[in-house]
Protein backbone atom coordinates (compact mmCIF):
# COMPACT_ATOMS: atom_id res chain seq x y z
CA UNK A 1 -72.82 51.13 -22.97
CA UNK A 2 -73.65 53.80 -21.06
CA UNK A 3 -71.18 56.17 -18.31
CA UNK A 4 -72.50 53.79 -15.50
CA UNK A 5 -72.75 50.34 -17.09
CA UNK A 6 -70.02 50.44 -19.14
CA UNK A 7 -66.74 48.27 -18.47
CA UNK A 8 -64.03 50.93 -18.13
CA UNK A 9 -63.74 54.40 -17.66
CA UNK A 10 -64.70 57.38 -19.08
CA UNK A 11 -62.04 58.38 -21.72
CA UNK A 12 -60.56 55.07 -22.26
CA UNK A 13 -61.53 54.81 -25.81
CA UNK A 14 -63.16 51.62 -25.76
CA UNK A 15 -63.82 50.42 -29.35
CA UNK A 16 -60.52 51.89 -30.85
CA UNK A 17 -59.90 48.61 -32.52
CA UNK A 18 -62.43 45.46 -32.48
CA UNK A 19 -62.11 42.38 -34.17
CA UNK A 20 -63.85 38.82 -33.54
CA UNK A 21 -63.66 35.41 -33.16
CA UNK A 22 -64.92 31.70 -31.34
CA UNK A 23 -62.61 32.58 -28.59
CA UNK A 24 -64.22 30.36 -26.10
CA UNK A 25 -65.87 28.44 -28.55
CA UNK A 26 -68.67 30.72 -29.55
CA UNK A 27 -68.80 33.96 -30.78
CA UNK A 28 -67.31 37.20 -28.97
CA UNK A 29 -66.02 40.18 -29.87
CA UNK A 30 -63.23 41.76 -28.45
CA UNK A 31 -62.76 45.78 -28.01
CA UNK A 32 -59.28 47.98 -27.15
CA UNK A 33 -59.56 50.69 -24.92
CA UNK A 34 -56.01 51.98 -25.22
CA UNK A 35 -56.77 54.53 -22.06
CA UNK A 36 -57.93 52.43 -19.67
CA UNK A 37 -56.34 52.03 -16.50
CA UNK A 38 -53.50 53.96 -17.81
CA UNK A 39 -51.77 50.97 -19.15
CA UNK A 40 -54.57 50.07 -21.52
CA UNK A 41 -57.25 47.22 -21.85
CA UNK A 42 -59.13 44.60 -24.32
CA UNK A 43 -62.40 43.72 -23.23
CA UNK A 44 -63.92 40.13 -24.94
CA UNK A 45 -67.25 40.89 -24.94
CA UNK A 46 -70.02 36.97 -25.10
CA UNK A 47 -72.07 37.36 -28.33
CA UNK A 48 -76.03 38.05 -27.15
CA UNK A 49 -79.03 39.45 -28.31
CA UNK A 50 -78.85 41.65 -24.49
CA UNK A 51 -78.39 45.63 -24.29
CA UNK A 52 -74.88 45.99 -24.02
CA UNK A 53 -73.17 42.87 -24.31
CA UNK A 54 -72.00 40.65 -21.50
CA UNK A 55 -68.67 41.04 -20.18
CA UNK A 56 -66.70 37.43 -20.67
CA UNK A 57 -63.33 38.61 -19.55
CA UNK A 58 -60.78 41.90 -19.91
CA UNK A 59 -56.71 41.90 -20.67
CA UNK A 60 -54.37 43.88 -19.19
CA UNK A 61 -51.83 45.55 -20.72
CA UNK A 62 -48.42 45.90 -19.02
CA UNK A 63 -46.96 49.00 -19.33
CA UNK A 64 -48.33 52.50 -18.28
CA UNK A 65 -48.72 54.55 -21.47
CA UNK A 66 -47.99 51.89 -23.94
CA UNK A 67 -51.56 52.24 -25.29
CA UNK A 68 -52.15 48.70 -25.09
CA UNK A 69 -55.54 47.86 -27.33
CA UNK A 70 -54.65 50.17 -29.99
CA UNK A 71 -54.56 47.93 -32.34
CA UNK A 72 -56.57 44.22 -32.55
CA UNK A 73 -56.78 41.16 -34.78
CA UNK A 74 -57.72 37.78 -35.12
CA UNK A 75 -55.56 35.05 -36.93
CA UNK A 76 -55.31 31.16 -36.50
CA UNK A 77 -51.77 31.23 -36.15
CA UNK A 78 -51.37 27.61 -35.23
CA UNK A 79 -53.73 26.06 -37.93
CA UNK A 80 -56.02 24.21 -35.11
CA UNK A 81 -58.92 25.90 -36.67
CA UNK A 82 -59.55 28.33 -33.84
CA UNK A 83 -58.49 32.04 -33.79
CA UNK A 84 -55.73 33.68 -31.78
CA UNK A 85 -56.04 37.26 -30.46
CA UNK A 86 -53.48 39.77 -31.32
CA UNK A 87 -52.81 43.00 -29.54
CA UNK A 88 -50.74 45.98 -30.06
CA UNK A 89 -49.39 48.55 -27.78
CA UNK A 90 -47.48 50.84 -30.00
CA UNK A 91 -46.66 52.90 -27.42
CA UNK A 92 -44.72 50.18 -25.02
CA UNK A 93 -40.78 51.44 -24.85
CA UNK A 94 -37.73 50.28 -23.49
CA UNK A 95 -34.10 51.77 -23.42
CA UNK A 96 -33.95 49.91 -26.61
CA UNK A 97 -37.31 48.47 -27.90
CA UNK A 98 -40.67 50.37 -29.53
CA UNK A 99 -43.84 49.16 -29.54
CA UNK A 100 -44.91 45.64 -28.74
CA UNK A 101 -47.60 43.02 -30.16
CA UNK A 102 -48.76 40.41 -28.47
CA UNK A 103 -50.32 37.28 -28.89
CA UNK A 104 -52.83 35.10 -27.17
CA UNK A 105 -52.87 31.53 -28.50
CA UNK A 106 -56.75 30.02 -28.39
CA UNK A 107 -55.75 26.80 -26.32
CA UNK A 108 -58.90 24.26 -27.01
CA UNK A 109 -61.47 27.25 -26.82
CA UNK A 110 -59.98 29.61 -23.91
CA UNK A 111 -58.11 32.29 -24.44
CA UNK A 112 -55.38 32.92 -21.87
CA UNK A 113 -55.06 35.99 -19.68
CA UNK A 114 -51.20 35.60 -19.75
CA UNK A 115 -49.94 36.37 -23.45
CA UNK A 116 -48.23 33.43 -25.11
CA UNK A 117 -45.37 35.50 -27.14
CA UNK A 118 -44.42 38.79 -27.06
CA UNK A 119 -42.72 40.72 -30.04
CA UNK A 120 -41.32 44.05 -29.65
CA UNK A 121 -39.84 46.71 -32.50
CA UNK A 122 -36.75 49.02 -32.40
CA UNK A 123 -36.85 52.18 -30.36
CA UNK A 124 -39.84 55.53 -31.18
CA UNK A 125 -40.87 53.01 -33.91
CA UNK A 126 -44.15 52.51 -32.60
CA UNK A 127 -44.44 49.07 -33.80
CA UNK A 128 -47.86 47.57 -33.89
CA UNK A 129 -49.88 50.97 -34.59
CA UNK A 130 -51.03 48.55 -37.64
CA UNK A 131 -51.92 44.51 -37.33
CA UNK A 132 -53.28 42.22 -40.08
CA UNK A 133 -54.29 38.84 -40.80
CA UNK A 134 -52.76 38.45 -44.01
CA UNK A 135 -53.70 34.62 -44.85
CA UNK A 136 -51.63 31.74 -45.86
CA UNK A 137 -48.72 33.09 -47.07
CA UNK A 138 -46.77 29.65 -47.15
CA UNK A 139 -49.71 27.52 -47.76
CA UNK A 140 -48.45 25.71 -44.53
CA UNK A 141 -52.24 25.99 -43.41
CA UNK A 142 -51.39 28.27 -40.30
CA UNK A 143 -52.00 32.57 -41.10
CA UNK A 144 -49.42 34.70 -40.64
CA UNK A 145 -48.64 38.27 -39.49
CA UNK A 146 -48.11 41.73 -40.56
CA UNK A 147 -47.05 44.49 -38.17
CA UNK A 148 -46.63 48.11 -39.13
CA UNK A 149 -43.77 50.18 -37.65
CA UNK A 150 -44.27 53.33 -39.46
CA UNK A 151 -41.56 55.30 -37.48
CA UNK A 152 -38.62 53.35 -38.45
CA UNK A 153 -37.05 55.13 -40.70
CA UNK A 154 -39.73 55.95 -43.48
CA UNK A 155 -41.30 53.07 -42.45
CA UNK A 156 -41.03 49.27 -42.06
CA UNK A 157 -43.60 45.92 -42.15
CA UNK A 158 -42.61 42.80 -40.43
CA UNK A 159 -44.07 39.63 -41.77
CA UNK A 160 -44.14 36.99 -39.18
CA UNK A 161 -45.23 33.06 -40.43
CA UNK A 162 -47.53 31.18 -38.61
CA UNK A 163 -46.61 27.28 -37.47
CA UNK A 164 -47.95 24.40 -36.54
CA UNK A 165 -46.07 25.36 -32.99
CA UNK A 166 -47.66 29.29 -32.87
CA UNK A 167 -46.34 32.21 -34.94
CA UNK A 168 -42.58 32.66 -35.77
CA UNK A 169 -40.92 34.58 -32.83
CA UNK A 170 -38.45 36.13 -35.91
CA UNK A 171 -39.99 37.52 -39.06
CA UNK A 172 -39.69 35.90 -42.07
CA UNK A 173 -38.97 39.60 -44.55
CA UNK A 174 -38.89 42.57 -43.59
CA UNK A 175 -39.96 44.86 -45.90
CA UNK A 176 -38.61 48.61 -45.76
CA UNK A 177 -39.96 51.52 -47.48
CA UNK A 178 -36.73 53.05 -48.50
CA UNK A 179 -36.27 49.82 -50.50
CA UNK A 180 -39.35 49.86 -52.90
CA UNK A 181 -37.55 51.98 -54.95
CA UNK A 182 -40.81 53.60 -55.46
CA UNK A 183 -41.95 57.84 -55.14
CA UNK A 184 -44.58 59.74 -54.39
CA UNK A 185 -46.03 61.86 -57.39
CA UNK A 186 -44.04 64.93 -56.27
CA UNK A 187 -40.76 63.23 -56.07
CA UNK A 188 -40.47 62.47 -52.25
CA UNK A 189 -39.76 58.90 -51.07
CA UNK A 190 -42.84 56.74 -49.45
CA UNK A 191 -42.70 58.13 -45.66
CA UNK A 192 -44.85 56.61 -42.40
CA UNK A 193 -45.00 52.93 -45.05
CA UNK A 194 -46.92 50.66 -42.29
CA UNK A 195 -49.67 53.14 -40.80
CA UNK A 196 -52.60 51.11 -41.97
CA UNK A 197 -52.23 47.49 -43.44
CA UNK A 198 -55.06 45.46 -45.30
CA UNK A 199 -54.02 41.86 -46.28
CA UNK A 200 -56.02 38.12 -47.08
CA UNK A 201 -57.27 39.01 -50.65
CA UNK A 202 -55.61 37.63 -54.01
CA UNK A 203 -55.62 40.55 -56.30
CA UNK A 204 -53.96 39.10 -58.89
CA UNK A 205 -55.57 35.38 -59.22
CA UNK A 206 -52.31 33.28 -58.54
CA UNK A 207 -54.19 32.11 -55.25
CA UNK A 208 -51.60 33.58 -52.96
CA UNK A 209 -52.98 36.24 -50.86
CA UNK A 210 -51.85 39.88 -51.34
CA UNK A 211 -50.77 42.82 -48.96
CA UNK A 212 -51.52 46.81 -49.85
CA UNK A 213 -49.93 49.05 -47.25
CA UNK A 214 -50.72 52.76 -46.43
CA UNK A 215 -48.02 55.82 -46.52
CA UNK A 216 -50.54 58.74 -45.03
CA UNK A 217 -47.76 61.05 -44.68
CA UNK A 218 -47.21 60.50 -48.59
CA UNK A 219 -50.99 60.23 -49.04
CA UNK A 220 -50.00 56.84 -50.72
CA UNK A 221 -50.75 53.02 -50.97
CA UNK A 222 -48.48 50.46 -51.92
CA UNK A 223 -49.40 47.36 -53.43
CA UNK A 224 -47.22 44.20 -52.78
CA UNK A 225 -48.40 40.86 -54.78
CA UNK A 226 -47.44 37.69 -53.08
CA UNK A 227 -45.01 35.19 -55.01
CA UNK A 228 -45.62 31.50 -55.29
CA UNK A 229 -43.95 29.47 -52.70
CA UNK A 230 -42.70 26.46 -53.99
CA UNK A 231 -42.37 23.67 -50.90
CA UNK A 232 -39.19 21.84 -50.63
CA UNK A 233 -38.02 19.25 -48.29
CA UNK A 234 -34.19 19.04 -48.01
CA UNK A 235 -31.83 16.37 -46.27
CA UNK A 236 -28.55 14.19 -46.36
CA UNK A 237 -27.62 10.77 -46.51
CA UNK A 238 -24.26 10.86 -44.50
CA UNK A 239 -22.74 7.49 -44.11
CA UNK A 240 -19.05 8.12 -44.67
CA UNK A 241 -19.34 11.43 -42.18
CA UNK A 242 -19.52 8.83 -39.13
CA UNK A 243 -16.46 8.09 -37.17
CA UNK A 244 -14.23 9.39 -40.04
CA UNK A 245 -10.42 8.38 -39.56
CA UNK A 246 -8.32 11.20 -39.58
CA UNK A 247 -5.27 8.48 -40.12
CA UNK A 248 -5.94 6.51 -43.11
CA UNK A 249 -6.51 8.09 -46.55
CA UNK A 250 -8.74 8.20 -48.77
CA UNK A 251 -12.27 7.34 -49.38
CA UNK A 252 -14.81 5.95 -52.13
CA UNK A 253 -14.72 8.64 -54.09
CA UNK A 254 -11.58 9.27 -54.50
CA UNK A 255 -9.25 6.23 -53.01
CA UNK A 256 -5.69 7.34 -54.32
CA UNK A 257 -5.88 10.62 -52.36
CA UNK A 258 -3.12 11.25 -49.60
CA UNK A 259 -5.79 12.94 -47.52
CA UNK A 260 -8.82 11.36 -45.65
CA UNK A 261 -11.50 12.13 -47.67
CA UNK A 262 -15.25 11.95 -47.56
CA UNK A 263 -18.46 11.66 -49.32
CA UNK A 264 -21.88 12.95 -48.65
CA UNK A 265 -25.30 13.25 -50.96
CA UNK A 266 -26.90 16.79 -50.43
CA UNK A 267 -30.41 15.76 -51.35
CA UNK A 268 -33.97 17.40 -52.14
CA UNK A 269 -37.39 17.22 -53.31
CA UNK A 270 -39.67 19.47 -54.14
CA UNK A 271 -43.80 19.76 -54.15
CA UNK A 272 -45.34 19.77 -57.31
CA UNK A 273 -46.55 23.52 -57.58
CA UNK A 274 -47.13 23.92 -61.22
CA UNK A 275 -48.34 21.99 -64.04
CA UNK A 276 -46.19 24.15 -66.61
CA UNK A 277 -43.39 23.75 -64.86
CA UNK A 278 -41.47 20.26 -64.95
CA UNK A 279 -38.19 20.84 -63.72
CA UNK A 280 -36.25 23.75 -61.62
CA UNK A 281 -33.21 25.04 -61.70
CA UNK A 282 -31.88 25.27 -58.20
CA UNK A 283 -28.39 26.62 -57.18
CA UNK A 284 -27.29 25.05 -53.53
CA UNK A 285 -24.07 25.56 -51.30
CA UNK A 286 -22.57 23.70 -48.96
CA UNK A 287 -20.32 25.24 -46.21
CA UNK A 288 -18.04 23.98 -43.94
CA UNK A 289 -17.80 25.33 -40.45
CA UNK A 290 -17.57 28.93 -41.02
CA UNK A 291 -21.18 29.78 -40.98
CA UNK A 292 -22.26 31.51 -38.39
CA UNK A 293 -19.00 32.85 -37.04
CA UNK A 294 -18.42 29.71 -35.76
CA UNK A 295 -15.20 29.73 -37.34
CA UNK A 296 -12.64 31.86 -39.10
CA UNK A 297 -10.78 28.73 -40.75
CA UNK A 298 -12.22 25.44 -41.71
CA UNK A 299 -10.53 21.93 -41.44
CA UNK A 300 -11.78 20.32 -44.37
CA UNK A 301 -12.18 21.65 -47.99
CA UNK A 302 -14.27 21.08 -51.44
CA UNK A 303 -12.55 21.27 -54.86
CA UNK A 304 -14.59 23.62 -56.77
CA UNK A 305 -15.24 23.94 -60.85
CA UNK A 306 -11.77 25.16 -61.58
CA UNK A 307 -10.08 22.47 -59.14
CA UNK A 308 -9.50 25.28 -56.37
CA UNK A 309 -9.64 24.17 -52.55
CA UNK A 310 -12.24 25.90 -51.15
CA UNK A 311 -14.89 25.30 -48.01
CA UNK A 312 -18.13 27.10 -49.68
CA UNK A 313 -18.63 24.84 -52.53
CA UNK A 314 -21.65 25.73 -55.00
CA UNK A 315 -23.37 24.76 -57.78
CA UNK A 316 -26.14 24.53 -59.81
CA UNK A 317 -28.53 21.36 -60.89
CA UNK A 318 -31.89 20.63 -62.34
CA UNK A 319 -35.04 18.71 -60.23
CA UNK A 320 -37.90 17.54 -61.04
CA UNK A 321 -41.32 19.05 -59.65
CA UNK A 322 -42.94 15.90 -58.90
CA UNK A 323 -42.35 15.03 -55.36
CA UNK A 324 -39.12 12.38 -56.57
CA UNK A 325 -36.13 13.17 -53.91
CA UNK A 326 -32.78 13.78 -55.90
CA UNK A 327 -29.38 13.73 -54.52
CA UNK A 328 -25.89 14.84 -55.67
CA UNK A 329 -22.80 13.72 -54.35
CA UNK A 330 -20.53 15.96 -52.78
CA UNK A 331 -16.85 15.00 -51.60
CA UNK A 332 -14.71 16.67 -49.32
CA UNK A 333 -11.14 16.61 -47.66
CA UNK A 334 -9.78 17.27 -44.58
CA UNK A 335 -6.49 19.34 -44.19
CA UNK A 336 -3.23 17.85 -43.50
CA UNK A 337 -2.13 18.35 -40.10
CA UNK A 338 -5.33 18.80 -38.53
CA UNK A 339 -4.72 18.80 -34.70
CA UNK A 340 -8.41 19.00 -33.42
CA UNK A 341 -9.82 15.36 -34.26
CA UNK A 342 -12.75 15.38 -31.65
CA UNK A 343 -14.93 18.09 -32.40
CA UNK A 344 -17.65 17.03 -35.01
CA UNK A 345 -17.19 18.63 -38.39
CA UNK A 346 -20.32 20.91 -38.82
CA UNK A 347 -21.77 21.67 -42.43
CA UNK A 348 -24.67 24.01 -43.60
CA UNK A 349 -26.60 22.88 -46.78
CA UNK A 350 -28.58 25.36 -48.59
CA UNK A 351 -30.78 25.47 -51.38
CA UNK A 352 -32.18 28.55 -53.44
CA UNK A 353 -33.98 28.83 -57.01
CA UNK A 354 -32.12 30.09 -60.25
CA UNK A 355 -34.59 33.48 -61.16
CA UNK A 356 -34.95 33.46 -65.11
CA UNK A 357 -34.77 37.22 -65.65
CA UNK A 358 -38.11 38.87 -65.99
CA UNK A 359 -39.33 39.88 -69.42
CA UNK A 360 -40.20 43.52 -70.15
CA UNK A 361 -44.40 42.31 -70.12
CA UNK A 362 -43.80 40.36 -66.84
CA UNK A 363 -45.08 42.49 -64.70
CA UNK A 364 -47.63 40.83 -62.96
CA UNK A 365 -46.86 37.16 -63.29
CA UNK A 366 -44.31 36.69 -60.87
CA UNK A 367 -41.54 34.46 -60.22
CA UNK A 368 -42.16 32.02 -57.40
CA UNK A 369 -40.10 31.60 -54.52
CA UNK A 370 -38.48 28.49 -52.35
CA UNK A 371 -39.47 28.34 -48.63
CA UNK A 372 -36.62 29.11 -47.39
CA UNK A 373 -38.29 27.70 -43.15
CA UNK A 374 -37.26 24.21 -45.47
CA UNK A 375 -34.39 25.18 -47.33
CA UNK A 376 -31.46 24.81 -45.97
CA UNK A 377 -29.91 22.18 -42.96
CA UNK A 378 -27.05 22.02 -40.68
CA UNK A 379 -25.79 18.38 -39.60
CA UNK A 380 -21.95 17.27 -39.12
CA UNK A 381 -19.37 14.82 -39.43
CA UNK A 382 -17.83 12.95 -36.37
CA UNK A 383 -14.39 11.41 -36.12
CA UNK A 384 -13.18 8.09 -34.85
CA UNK A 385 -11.99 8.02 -31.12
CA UNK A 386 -11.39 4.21 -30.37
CA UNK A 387 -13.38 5.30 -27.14
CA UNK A 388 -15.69 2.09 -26.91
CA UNK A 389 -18.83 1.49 -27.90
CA UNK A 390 -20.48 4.48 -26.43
CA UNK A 391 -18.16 6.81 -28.63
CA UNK A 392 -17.25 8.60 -24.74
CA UNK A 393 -13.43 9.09 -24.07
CA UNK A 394 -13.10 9.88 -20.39
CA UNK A 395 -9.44 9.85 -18.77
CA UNK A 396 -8.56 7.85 -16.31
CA UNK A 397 -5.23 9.27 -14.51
């Protein structure tokens, strides 16, 4: 393009970032000009054999300043096959935010003008001055996310999952610089980790794709190898939790007991991942009501290995890798003198694999990992009201 033809101004830096894509179902490359208008602009430029390029469409960014454009890529977030355009601003600031990404979902072949999520990063952070398409992470078969925020502390990466509803709002890790435990040859800790971000290659064969991360400030690279994610679908057959009667004691389990009592089967399965590898060890918990400060005190309690009353009960068991569901049986009691009988009972089951420790030559092959998006669920146990049919007690004064 030329000063009279071309689609913004002079000075906007058009073609600070480009990336491409079947945005509108055929080919078009899109260009940032961080400058333009001030608040910064992505022009999606029609594939064609023309001198320049036809103009399809231009995005606005909405904040004066915030550099909007700085920073582009292209990832099928949703795993319909098409690609989503991702845009940075690492200059967008709030009282209390720092940078901002945003996302444009491909919606059968048009790409919205209106973003479809917006993610934002902690204040002078400048999130998003890196974006990557780092693959299939979670072999769910949607690509997922990194975002650089260099500025937070000595630096930070967010790594947001794709989903068969768009990409993950919250990020799955994030990973921090002054955690690698790492240094620079002359002895300084890894500063500005998250300027630059390459991701989508396997560099180490296990056929999970693999991150390296720039540190210009410690003219370094880091290299971070992707563990194997091992799928696992978790759930629980809850019979005796409905309409439990807080009067009469007892229960299957245990029918001699002076308290009501209950049984439940915390149950799991899990993907076969690995033809070496038969069974798992996998240590799960099961709380009761205190989980997300949604208590201080519980009503009902487990009896643990040593026979002590307790309402985080854990413990450790050994599944098969084969796809076969496997349940254990868990019973619990409820406290004597319980006065509130109508709110539900709510319980958090969680699952999470037993690490064998790493040998001294393991340094490459690396110990897989449980999705954790599939590892854990919250359901609850409901007691009886003699309120009819519908289970609804309503007074009637």
């Amino acid at each position: 393009h030329t000063d009279s033809n071309s689609p913004v101004d002079k000075y906007s830096y058009l073609g600070m970032s480009v990336t491409g894509g079947r945005f509108f179902g055929h080919m078009s490359y899109a260009a940032g000009a961080p400058r333009s208008e001030g608040h910064g602009q992505v022009v999606i430029f029609d594939k064609s054999t023309d001198n320049p390029m036809p103009v399809h469409s231009i995005l606005d960014g909405e904040q004066f300043g915030s550099s909007f454009g700085y920073e582009l890529t292209t990832a099928d977030v949703n795993g319909d096959h098409r690609p989503d355009l991702i845009v940075a601003a690492p200059l967008y600031f709030t009282k209390t935010e720092g940078g901002a990404v945003y996302v444009y979902q491909n919606n059968q072949d048009t790409l919205p003008t209106k973003y479809t999520l917006k993610l934002t990063g902690p204040l002078e952070s400048r999130f998003g001055l890196a974006l990557a398409n780092i693959g299939d992470l979670n072999k769910d078969n949607c690509e997922d996310l990194a975002v650089g925020a260099p500025y937070e502390g000595n630096g930070v990466v967010y790594i947001y999952l794709g989903s068969r509803q768009g990409l993950n709002s919250k990020p799955a890790q994030k990973i921090l610089a002054s955690e690698l435990g790492g240094t620079v040859p002359n002895g300084q800790p890894i500063r500005t980790f998250g300027i630059s971000i390459s991701g989508n290659t396997d560099l180490d064969d296990n056929s999970y794709p693999d991150v390296v991360i720039g540190a210009f400030n410690s003219s370094a690279a880091v290299i971070l190898l992707a563990r194997p994610i091992i799928s696992i679908q978790t759930s629980v057959q809850r019979e005796e939790l409905r309409n439990m009667d807080p009067n009469r004691p007892g229960c299957l389990a245990d029918p001699a007991s002076n308290l009501t009592c209950f049984t439940f089967r915390a149950c799991c399965s899990i993907d076969p991942y690995d033809e070496k590898n038969k069974e798992l060890r996998l240590a799960y918990s099961v709380e009761a009501e205190t989980f997300d400060h949604l208590k201080k005190f519980s009503r009902v309690f487990f009896f643990d290995r040593d026979n002590k009353r307790t309402n985080v009960l854990s413990r450790v068991v050994k599944v098969h890798t084969d796809g076969r569901t496997e349940c254990q049986a868990v019973t619990g009691y409820i406290k004597s003198n319980t006065r509130d009988i109508q709110t539900p009972v709510r319980f958090r089951l969680k699952y999470s694999l037993e690490e064998p420790p790493l040998a001294e030559s393991a340094l490459v092959r690396l110990n897989p990992i449980l999705d954790q998006t599939q590892a854990h669920v919250d359901f609850e146990g409901t007691f009886q009201k003699d309120c009819g049919d519908d289970d609804l007690c309503e007074s009637n004064l």
